[in-house]
Structures are given as structure tokens and as C-alpha cells.
Protein backbone atom coordinates (compact mmCIF):
# COMPACT_ATOMS: atom_id res chain seq x y z
CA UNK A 1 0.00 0.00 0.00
CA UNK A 2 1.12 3.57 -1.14
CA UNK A 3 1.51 6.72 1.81
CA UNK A 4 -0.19 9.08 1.14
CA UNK A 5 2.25 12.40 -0.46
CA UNK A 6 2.77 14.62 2.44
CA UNK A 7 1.18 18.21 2.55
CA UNK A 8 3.33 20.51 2.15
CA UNK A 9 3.31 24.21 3.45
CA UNK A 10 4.41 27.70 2.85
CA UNK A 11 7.94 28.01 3.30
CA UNK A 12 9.23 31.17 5.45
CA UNK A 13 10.50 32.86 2.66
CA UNK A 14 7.28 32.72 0.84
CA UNK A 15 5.58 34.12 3.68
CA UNK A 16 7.87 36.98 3.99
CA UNK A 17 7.56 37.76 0.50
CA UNK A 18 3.41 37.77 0.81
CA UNK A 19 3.84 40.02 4.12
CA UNK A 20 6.34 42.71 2.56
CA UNK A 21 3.65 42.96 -0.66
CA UNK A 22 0.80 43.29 1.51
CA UNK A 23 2.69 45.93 3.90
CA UNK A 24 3.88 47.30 0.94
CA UNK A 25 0.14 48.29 -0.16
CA UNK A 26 -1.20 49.07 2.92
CA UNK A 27 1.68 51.86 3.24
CA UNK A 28 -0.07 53.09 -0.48
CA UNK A 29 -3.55 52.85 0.22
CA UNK A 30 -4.12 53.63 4.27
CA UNK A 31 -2.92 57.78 3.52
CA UNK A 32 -5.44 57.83 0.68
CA UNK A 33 -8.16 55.92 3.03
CA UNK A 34 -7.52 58.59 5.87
CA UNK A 35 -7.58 61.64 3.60
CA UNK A 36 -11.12 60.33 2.31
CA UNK A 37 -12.67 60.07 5.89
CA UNK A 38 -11.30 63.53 6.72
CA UNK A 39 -12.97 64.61 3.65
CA UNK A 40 -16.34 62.79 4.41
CA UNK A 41 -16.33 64.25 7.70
CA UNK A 42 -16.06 68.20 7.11
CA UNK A 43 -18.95 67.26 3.98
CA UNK A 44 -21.09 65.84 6.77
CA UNK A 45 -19.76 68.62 9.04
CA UNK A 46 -21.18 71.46 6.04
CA UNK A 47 -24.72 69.63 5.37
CA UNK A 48 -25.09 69.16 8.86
CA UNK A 49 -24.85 72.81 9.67
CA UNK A 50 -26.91 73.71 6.79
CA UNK A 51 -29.60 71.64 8.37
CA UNK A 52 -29.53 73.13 11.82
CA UNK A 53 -29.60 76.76 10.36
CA UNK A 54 -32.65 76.27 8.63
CA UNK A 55 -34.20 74.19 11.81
CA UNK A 56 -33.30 77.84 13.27
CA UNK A 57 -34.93 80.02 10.62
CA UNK A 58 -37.92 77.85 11.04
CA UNK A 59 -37.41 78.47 15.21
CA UNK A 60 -37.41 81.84 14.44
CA UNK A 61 -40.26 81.86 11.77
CA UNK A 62 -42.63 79.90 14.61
CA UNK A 63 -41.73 81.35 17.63
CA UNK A 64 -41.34 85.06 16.97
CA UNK A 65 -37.10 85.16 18.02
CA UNK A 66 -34.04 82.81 17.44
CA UNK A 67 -33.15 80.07 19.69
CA UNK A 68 -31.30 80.96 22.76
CA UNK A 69 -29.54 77.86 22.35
CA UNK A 70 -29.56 74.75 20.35
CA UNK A 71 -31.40 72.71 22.61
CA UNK A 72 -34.32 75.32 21.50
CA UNK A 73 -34.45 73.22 18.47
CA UNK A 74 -34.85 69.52 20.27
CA UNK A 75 -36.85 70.95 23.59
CA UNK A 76 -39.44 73.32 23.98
CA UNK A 77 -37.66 76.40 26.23
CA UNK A 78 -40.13 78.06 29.03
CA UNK A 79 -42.03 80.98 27.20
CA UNK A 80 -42.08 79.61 23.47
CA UNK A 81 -45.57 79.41 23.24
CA UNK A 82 -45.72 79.19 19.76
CA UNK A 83 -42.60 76.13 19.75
CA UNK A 84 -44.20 73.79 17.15
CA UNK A 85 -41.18 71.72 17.26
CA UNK A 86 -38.78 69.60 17.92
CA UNK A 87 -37.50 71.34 14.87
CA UNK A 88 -34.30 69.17 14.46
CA UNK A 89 -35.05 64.88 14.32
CA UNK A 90 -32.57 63.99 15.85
CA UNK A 91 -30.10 65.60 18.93
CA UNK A 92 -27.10 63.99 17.79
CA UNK A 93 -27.27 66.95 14.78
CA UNK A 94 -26.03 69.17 17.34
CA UNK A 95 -22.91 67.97 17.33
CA UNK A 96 -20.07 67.85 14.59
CA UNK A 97 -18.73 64.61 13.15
CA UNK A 98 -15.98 64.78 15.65
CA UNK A 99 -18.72 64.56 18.37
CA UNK A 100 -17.80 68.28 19.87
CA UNK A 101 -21.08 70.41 20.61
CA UNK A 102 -21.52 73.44 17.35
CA UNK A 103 -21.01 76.64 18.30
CA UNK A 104 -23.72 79.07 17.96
CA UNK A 105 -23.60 83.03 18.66
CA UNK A 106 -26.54 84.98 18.14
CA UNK A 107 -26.55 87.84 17.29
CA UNK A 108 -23.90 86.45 15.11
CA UNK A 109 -20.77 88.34 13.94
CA UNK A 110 -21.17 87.74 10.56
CA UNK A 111 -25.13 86.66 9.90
CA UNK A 112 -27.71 87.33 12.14
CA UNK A 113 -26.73 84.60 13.80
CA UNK A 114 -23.31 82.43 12.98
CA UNK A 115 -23.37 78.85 13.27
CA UNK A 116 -19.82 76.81 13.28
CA UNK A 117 -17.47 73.73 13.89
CA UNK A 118 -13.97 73.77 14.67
CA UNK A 119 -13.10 71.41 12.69
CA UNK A 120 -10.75 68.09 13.27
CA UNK A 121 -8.53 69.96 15.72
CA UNK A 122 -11.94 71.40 17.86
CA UNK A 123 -10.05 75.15 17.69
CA UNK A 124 -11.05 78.21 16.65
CA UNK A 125 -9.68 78.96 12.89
CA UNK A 126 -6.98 76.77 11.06
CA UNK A 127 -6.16 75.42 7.75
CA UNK A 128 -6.69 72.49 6.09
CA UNK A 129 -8.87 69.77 7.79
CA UNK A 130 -8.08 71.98 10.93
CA UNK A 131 -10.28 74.88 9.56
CA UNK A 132 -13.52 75.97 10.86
CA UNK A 133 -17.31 75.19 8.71
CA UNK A 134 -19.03 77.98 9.09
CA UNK A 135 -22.74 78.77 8.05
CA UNK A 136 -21.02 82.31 6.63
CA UNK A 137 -18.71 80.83 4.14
């Protein structure tokens, strides 16, 4: 009766070779990857802040004056009669992809009233993926 042939297995230098390629890519593609998210993030960060400016035009439309704060939009503040809201869906809008509250001055500097994030960094001005998104601009 005949053994059966023996398996055989990678050797270690194939294995190093496969490794190396696949680090080799992954050193390629991960920048490109991260530069996307940042990207995706101060898009969402824009639409986002589009959204909760015109939740506070309607605010102001309904009740008569603009929000005091943001949580004017999700909960009805004491002496709103006219608060027809919740005027944003959902609270989690009232914060910026990089979960940090938006910043909102009213009267504004620049608009009536100026909504903003900081951006990846969560400071005041910046460049890059570090700059603020601004209702203004």
C-alpha cells in the first residue's frame, strides 16, 4: 500500500515575501483611506450645519425670536408658546462629526446669527482639515 504524499506548506521565505507585498500596499492605500474620511467628515460637518440653520430660521419663523440655544431646536424652552417643534429629528445633529457640541452666537458676527465647527482639531480657525465650517462661508 502507497503513503499518502505529504502536505506541504508555505515556506518562510514565501511568507515573507506575501507580508512585505501586503505591507507594501497598505503603506499606499491607508494615507489615501484617511484623507477620504477627513474629507467625508467636514462634507457631513457642512450639510449638517446647513440643516440646523434652517431648523433655526424655522425656530425663528414659529416662535417670533431665534433660539437661545440649540437645545431650542430639540426641547421646547419656558415661554415659546408658539414652539411647534422639535425642529431638528434627531439631537445627535447638534454635534459635529468629531462629536464636539456646534457653536452658535446669536446675534452672530457675521449673519444674524453664525453657526460653526472647529473642525478636526476642535479650535477656533486653522487650515486644512483643521479649519472651521461655518454657516457664513
Amino acid at each position: 500500500m502507497r503513503q499518502p504524499a505529504r502536505q506541504r506548506g508555505f515556506t518562510l521565505m514565501e511568507l515573507i515575501v506575501v507580508i512585505t507585498i501586503l505591507a507594501f500596499v497598505a503603506v499606499i492605500i491607508a494615507p489615501q483611506m484617511f484623507d477620504r474620511a477627513d474629507d467625508a467628515k467636514r462634507k457631513a460637518a457642512q450639510i449638517q450645519i446647513d440643516k440646523v440653520a434652517a431648523a433655526i430660521q424655522l425656530y425663528k419663523l414659529e416662535v417670533g425670536r431665534f433660539p437661545e440655544t440649540l437645545q431650542d431646536l430639540v426641547q421646547q424652552p419656558a415661554g415659546a408658546d408658539n414652539w411647534r417643534g422639535p425642529y431638528l429629528d434627531k439631537k445627535a445633529l447638534l454635534q459635529d462629526p468629531w462629536h464636539r457640541d456646534l457653536v452658535y452666537v446669536q446675534p452672530g458676527e457675521h449673519r444674524r446669527f453664525d453657526l460653526s465647527s472647529y473642525g478636526s482639531d476642535g479650535n477656533a480657525g486653522g487650515e486644512g482639515d483643521d479649519a472651521d465650517i461655518t454657516n457664513w462661508e
